[in-house]
Protein backbone atom coordinates (compact mmCIF):
# COMPACT_ATOMS: atom_id res chain seq x y z
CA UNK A 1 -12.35 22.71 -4.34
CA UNK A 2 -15.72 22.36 -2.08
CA UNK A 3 -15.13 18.60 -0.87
CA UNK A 4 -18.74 17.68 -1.21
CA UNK A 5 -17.92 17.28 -5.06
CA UNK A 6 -15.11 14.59 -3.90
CA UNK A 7 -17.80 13.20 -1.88
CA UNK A 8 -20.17 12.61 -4.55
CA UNK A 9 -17.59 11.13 -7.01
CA UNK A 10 -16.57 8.46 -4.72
CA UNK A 11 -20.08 7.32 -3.83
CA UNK A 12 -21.36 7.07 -7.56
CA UNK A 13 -22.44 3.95 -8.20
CA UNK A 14 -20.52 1.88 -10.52
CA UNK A 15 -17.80 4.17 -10.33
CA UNK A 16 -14.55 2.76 -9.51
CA UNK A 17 -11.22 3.62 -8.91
CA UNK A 18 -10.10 3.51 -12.46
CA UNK A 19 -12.98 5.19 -13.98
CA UNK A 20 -12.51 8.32 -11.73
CA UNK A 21 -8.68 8.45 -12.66
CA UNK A 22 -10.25 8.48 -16.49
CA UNK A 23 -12.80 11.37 -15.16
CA UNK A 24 -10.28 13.54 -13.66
CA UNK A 25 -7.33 12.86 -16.43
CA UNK A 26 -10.29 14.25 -18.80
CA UNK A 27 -11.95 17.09 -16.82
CA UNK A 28 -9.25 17.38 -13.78
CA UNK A 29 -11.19 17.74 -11.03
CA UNK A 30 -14.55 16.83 -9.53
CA UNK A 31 -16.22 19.76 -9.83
CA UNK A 32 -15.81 19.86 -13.26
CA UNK A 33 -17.17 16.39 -14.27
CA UNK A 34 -20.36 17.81 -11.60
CA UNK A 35 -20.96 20.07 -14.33
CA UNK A 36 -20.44 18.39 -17.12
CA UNK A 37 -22.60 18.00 -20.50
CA UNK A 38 -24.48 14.59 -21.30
CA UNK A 39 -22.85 14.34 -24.13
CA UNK A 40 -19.15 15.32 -23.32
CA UNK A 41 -19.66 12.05 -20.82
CA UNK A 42 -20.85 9.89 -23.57
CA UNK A 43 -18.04 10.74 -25.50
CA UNK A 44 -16.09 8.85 -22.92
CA UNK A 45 -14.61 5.05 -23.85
CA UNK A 46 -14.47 4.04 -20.42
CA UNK A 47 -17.96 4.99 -19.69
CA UNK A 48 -20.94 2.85 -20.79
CA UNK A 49 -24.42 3.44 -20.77
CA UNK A 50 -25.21 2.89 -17.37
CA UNK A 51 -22.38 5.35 -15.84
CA UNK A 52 -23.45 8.06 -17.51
CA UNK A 53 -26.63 7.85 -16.13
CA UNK A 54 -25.51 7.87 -13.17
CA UNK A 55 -22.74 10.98 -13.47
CA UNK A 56 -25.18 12.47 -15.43
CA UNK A 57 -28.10 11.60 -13.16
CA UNK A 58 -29.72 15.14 -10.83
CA UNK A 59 -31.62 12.76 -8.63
CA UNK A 60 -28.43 10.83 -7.94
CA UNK A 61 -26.35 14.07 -7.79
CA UNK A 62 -28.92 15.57 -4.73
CA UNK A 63 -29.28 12.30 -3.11
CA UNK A 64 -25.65 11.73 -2.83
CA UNK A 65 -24.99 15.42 -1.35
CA UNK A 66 -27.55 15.29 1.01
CA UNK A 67 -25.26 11.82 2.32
CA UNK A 68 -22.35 14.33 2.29
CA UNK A 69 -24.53 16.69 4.70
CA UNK A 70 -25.77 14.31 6.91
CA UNK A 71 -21.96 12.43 7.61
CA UNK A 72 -20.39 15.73 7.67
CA UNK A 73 -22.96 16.82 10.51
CA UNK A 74 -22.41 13.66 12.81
CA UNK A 75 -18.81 14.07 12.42
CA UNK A 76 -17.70 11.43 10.38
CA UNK A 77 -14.24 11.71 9.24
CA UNK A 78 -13.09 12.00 5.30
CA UNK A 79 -9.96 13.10 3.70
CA UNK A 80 -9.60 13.54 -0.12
CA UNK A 81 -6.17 13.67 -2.29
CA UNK A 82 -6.13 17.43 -2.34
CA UNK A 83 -6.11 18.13 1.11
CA UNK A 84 -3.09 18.51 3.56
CA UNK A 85 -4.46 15.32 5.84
CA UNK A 86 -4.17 12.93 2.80
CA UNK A 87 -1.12 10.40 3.64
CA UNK A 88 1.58 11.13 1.71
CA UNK A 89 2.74 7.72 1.00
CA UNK A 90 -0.59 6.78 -0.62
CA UNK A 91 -0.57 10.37 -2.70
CA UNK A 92 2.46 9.51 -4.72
CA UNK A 93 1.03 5.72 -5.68
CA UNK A 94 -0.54 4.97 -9.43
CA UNK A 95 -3.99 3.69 -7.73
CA UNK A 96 -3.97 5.75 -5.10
CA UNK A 97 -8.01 6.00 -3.19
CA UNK A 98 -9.64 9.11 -3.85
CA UNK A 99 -10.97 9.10 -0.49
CA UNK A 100 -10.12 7.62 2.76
CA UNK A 101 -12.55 6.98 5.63
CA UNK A 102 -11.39 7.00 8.87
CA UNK A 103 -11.70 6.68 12.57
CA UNK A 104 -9.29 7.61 15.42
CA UNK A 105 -6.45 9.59 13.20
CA UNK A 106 -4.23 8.98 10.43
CA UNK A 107 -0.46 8.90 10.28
CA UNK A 108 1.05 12.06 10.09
CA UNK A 109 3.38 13.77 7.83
CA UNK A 110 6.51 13.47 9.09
CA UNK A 111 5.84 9.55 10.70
CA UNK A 112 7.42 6.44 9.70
CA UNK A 113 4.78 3.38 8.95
CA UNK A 114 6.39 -0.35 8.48
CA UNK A 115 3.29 -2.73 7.45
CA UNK A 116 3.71 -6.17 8.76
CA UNK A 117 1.03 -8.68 7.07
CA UNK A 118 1.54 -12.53 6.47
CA UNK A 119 -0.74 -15.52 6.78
CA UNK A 120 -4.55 -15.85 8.63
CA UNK A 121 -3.49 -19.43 9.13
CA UNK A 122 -0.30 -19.21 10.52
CA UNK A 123 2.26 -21.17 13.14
CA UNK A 124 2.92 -20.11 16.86
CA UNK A 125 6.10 -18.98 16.07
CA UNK A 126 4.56 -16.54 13.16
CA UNK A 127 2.59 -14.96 15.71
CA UNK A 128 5.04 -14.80 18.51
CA UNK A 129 7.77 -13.02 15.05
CA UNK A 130 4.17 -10.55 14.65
CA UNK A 131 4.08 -9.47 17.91
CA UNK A 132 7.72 -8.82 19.00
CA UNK A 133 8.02 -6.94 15.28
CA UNK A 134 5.37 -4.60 16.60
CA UNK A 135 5.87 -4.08 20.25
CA UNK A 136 9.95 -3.14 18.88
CA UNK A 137 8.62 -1.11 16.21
CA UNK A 138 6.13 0.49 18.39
CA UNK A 139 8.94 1.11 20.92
CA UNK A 140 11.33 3.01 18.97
CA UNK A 141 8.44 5.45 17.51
CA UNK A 142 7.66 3.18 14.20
CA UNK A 143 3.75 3.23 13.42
CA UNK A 144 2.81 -0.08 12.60
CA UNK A 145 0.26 -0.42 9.77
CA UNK A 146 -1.57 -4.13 8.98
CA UNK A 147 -4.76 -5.42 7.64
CA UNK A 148 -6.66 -6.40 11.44
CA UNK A 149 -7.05 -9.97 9.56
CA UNK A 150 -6.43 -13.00 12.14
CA UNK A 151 -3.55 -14.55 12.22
CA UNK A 152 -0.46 -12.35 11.56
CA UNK A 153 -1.97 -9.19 11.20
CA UNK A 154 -3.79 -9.28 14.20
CA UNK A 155 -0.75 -9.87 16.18
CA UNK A 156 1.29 -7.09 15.21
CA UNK A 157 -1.43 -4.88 16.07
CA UNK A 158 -1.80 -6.41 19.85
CA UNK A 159 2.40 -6.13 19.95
CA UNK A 160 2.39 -2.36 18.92
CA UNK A 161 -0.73 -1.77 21.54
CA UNK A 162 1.28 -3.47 24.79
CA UNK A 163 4.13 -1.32 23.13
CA UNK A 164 2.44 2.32 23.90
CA UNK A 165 3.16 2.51 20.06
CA UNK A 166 0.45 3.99 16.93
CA UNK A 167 -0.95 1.01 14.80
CA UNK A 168 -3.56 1.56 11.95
CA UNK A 169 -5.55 -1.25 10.38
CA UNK A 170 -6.86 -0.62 6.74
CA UNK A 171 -10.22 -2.94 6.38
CA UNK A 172 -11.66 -4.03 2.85
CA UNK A 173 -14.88 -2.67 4.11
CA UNK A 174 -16.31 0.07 6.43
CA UNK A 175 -14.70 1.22 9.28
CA UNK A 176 -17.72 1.08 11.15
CA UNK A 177 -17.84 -2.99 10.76
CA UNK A 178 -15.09 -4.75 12.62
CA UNK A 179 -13.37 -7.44 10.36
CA UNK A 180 -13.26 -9.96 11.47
CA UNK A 181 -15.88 -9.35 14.66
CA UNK A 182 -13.18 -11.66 16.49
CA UNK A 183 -10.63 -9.13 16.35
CA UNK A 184 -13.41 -6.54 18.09
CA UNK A 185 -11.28 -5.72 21.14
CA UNK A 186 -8.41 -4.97 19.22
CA UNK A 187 -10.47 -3.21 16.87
CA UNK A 188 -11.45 -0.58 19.98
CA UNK A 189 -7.98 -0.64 21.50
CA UNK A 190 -6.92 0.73 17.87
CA UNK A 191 -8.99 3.71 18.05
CA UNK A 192 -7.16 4.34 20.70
CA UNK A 193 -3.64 4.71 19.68
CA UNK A 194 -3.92 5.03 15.91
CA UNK A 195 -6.63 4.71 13.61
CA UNK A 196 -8.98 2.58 11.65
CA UNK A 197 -8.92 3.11 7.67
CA UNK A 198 -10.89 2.67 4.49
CA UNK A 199 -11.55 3.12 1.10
CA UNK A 200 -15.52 2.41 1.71
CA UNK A 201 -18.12 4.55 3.17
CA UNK A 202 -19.50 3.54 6.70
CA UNK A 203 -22.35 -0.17 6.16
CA UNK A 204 -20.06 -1.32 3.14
CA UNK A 205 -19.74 -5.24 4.29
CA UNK A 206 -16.35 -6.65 3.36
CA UNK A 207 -16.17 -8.87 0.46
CA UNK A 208 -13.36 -11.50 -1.05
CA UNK A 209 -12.58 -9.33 -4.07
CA UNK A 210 -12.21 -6.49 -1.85
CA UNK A 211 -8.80 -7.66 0.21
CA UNK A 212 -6.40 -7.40 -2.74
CA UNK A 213 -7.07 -3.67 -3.57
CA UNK A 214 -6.98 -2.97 0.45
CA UNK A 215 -3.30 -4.38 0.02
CA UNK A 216 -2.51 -1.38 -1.85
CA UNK A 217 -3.61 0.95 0.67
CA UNK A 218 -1.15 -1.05 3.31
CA UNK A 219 1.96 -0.81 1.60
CA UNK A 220 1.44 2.51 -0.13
CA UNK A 221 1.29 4.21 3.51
CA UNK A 222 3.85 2.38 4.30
CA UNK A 223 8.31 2.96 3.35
CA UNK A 224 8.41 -0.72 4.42
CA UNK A 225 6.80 -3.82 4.40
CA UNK A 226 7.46 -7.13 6.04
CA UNK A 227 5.75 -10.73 5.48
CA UNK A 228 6.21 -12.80 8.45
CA UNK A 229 4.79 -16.12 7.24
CA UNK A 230 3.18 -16.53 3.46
CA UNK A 231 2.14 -19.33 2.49
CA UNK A 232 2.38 -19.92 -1.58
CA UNK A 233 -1.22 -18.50 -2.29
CA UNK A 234 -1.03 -15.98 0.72
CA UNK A 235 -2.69 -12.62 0.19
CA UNK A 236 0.20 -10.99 1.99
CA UNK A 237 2.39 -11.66 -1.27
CA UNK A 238 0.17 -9.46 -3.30
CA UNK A 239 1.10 -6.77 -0.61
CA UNK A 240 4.62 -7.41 -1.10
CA UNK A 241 3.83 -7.28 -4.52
CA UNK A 242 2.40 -3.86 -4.49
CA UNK A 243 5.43 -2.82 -2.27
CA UNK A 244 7.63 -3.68 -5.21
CA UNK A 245 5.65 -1.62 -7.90
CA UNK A 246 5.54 1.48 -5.49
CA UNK A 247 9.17 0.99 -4.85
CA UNK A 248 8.86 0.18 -0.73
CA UNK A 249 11.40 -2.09 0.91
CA UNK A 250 10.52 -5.63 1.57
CA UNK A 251 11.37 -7.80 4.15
CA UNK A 252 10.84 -11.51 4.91
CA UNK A 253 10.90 -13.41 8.15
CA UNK A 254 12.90 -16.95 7.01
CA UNK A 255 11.04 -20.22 7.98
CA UNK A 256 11.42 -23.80 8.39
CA UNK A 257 12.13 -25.54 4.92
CA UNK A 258 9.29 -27.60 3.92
CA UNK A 259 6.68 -25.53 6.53
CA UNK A 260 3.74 -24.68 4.28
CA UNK A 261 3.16 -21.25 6.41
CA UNK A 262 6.68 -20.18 5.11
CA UNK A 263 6.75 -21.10 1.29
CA UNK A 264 5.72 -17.75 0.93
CA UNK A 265 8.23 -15.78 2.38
CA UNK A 266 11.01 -18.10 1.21
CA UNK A 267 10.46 -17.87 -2.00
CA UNK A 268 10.26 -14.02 -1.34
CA UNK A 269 13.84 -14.24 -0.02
CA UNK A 270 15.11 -16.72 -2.64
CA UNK A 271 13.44 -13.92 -5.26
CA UNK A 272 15.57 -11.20 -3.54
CA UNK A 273 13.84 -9.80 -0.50
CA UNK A 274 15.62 -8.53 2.48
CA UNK A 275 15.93 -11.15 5.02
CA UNK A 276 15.72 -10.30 9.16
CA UNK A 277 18.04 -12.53 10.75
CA UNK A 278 17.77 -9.87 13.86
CA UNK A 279 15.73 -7.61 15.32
CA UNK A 280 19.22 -5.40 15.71
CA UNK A 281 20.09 -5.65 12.41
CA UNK A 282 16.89 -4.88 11.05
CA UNK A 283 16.02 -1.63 13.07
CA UNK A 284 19.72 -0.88 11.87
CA UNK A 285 18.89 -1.28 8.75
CA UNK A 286 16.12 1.16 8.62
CA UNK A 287 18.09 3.74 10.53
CA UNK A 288 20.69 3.76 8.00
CA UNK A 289 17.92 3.79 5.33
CA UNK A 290 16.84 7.04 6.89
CA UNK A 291 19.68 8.38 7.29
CA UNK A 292 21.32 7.74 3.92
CA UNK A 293 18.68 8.06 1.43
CA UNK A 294 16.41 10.65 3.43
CA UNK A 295 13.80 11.24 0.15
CA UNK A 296 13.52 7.37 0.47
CA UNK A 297 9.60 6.11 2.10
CA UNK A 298 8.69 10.55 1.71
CA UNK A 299 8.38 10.01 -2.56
CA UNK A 300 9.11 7.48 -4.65
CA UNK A 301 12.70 5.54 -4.97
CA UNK A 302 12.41 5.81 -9.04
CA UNK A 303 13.09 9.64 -7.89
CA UNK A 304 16.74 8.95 -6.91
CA UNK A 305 18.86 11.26 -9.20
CA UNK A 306 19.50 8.27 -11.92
CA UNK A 307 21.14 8.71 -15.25
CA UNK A 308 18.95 8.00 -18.45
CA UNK A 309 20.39 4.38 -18.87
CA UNK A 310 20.23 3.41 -15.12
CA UNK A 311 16.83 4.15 -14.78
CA UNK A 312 16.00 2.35 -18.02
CA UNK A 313 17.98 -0.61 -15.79
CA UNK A 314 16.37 -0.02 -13.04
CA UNK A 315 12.53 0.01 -13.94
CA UNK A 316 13.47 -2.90 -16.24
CA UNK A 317 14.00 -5.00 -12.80
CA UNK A 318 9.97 -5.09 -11.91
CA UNK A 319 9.93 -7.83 -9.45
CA UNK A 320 12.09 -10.22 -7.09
CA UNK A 321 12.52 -12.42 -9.96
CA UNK A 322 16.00 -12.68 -10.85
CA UNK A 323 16.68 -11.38 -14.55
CA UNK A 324 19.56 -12.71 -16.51
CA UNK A 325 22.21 -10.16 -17.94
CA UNK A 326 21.00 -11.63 -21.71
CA UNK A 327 17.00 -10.67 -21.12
CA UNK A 328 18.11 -7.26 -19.49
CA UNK A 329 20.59 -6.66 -22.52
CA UNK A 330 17.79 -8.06 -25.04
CA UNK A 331 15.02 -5.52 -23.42
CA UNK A 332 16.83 -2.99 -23.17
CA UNK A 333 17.88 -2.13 -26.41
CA UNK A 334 20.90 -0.42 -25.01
CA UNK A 335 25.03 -1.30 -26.17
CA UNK A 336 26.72 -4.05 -23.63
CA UNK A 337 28.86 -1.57 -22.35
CA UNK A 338 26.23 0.55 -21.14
CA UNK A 339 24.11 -2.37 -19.71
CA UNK A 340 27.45 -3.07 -17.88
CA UNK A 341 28.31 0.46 -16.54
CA UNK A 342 24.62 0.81 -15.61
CA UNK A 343 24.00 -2.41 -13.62
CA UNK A 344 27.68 -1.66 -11.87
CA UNK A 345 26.58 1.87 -11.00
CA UNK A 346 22.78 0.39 -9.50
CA UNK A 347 24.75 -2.63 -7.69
CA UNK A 348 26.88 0.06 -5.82
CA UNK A 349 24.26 2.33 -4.59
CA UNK A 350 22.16 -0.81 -3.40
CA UNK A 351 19.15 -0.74 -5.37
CA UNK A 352 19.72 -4.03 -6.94
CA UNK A 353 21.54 -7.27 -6.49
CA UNK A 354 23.68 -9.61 -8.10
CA UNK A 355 22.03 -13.06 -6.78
CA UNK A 356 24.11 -15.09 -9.10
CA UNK A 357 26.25 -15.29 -11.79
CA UNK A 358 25.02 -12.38 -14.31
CA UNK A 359 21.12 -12.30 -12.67
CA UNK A 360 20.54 -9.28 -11.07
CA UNK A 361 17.30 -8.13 -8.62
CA UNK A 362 15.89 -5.24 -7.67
CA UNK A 363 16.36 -4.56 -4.11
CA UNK A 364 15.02 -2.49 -0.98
C-alpha cells in the first residue's frame, strides 16, 4: 500500500475518524476508495453530499498529494496503521487514528508507557505526586506518556526529563504548535528524550472539542493510566474513561476529603480504581502485572482465555460503577448458578472486585 493514499484520506476535508472506519469497512483500504466510482460513494449512508465531493473530487485528490510530496521531501514524520512503526497499543483500540504525526520518535515495540494526566488547576501537592510519578517511572525504564497541558501533565513530563527517562506528549493540535506556548521549554526538552504526537497535520491550531478525542490517543498507547488530581468535571476522567473501554489499568492518587482538585480521583477510587498508597507498592504492582499476565498492556485484556459465560460477565462490567448481583443476573440472561460460578472464577483471577455485599467492579 503506497502511503500517499493514507495521506490523502486523512487530510480530506470533512472526513473524520468515523467516516474513514465506514470507508475502509466498505472498500478496505485507501487505495481502493482513491479509485472509487461516484456513484459507489453516493451509495454510502454515512456520506452526504458534500463528502463525496470531496472523495470524489480530482482537484482535491492532486492538491492533497502534492501536500504528501512536499512534507515527505522536508522530512516530516508520518506513520499509518499498516506499517511496522504504528504503536501497538493504539492499533488494537476501536477509534484508533489513522495517522499519527510526529516529532522526535515514538515508543517502541517492546516499551512500557504509563500515562499520568489529572487537573490544569491543580494543588502543590498534585504537582509535587506528578513529578516524583515520572522521575520513578522514568528511572526504572517506564516511558511516561501525558497530554503537555499545565498543571499535572506538565509535571510528569519535567519529572521523567530530570529522570534521564522517555516522555511523549500527545497535543490536540499540530505538533509544530506548542500547547500551551508556556510549556515551550518542556516542549523542546521532549524532543529530546521522547517525542511529540498527533493526530493533526503540522498549522492545525488546537481547539476545545479537540482534547477529549486526544485522550484516546493517551491511554490507548498506554497499559496504564494514572489520575493524580481530577476534579469532578476534569478532562483527565474521560482518559480514565477511555482506559476502561480499552481495558488499561487505572490508578488514582487519594486526596484530601472535601479538596475540590481530588473529587475526581476519589470518586475514581470509591468506583473501583486501583489506589497508590506507595510508590513501592505501585511499581510492584506493575512488575507483577508483567510478569503474571505477560499478553496484558501488548493486546487487549478481553483476550485473556475466558469461558463463554465469564466473558459475557466480564464485558457486562463496563465501568467503575459498582453493579449489583440482581442487574448483572437481570442482563445477563444467564441461570444464577452460572452468574455465580462466573463472577467467582473473574474475582479469583483479579479482573473484578467485590466492593460490597453482592456489587462487583471491573478491575485493573
Amino acid at each position: 500500500m503506497h502511503r500517499k493514499y493514507w495521506y490523502w484520506i486523512n487530510n480530506i476535508e470533512g472526513i473524520g475518524n468515523a467516516k474513514i472506519r465506514h470507508l475502509l469497512s466498505r472498500f478496505g483500504d485507501p487505495e481502493t476508495v482513491f479509485n472509487s466510482e461516484q456513484r459507489e460513494l453516493e451509495e454510502l449512508p454515512n456520506l452526504n453530499v458534500r463528502d463525496v465531493e470531496n472523495i470524489f473530487s480530482k482537484e482535491n485528490k492532486k492538491k492533497i498529494l502534492e501536500e504528501f510530496e512536499r512534507d515527505t521531501e522536508k522530512g516530516k514524520n508520518f506513520v499509518f496503521p499498516d506499517e511496522s512503526g504504528y504503536p501497538e497499543g493504539l492499533r488494537e483500540i476501536y477509534d484508533k487514528p489513522y495517522v499519527l504525526y510526529y516529532r522526535g520518535g515514538l515508543p517502541g515495540r517492546k516499551d512500557r508507557n504509563i500515562g499520568i494526566v489529572g487537573s490544569r488547576n491543580c494543588s502543590f501537592y498534585g504537582k509535587r505526586m506528578a513529578e516524583e510519578l515520572g522521575r520513578i517511572l522514568g528511572s526504572r525504564g517506564f516511558n511516561v506518556v501525558s497530554g503537555l497541558a499545565l498543571g499535572i501533565d506538565v509535571e510528569a513530563h519535567r519529572g521523567t526529563i530530570m529522570a534521564g527517562g522517555r516522555t511523549y506528549a500527545v497535543l490536540a493540535g499540530g505538533t509544530d504548535l506548542c500547547y500551551p506556548r508556556q510549556n515551550y521549554n518542556t516542549y523542546v526538552d521532549i524532543l529530546k528524550c521522547g517525542g511529540i504526537i498527533s493526530e493533526y497535520r503540522d498549522g492545525t491550531r488546537t481547539t476545545p472539542g479537540m482534547f477529549p478525542l486526544r485522550n484516546r490517543i493517551i491511554s490507548g498507547l498506554c497499559e496504564a493510566v494514572i489520575v493524580v488530581e481530577a476534579g469532578v468535571n476534569s478532562g483527565s476522567l474521560i482518559t480514565a474513561n477511555y482506559a476502561l473501554e480499552q481495558n488499561k489499568r487505572v490508578f488514582a492518587i487519594p486526596g484530601r476529603v472535601g479538596d475540590a482538585c481530588s473529587q475526581g480521583t476519589n470518586n475514581l477510587i470509591w468506583q473501583g480504581a486501583e489506589i497508590i498508597t506507595s510508590f513501592d507498592s505501585f511499581l510492584t504492582s506493575l512488575e507483577e502485572n508483567n510478569e503474571q499476565c505477560p499478553g496484558i498492556g501488548e493486546e487487549d485484556r478481553t483476550n485473556i482465555a475466558l469461558a463463554t459465560n465469564e466473558k459475557m460477565l466480564y464485558n457486562l462490567l463496563l465501568d467503575f460503577s459498582p453493579k449489583s448481583l440482581d442487574t448483572i443476573f437481570s442482563e445477563s440472561g444467564m441461570l444464577m448458578k452460572d452468574v455465580f460460578t462466573g463472577l467467582m472464577s473473574l474475582e479469583l483471577r483479579g479482573l473484578i472486585r467485590e466492593v460490597s455485599k453482592n456489587f462487583y467492579v471491573r478491575i485493573g
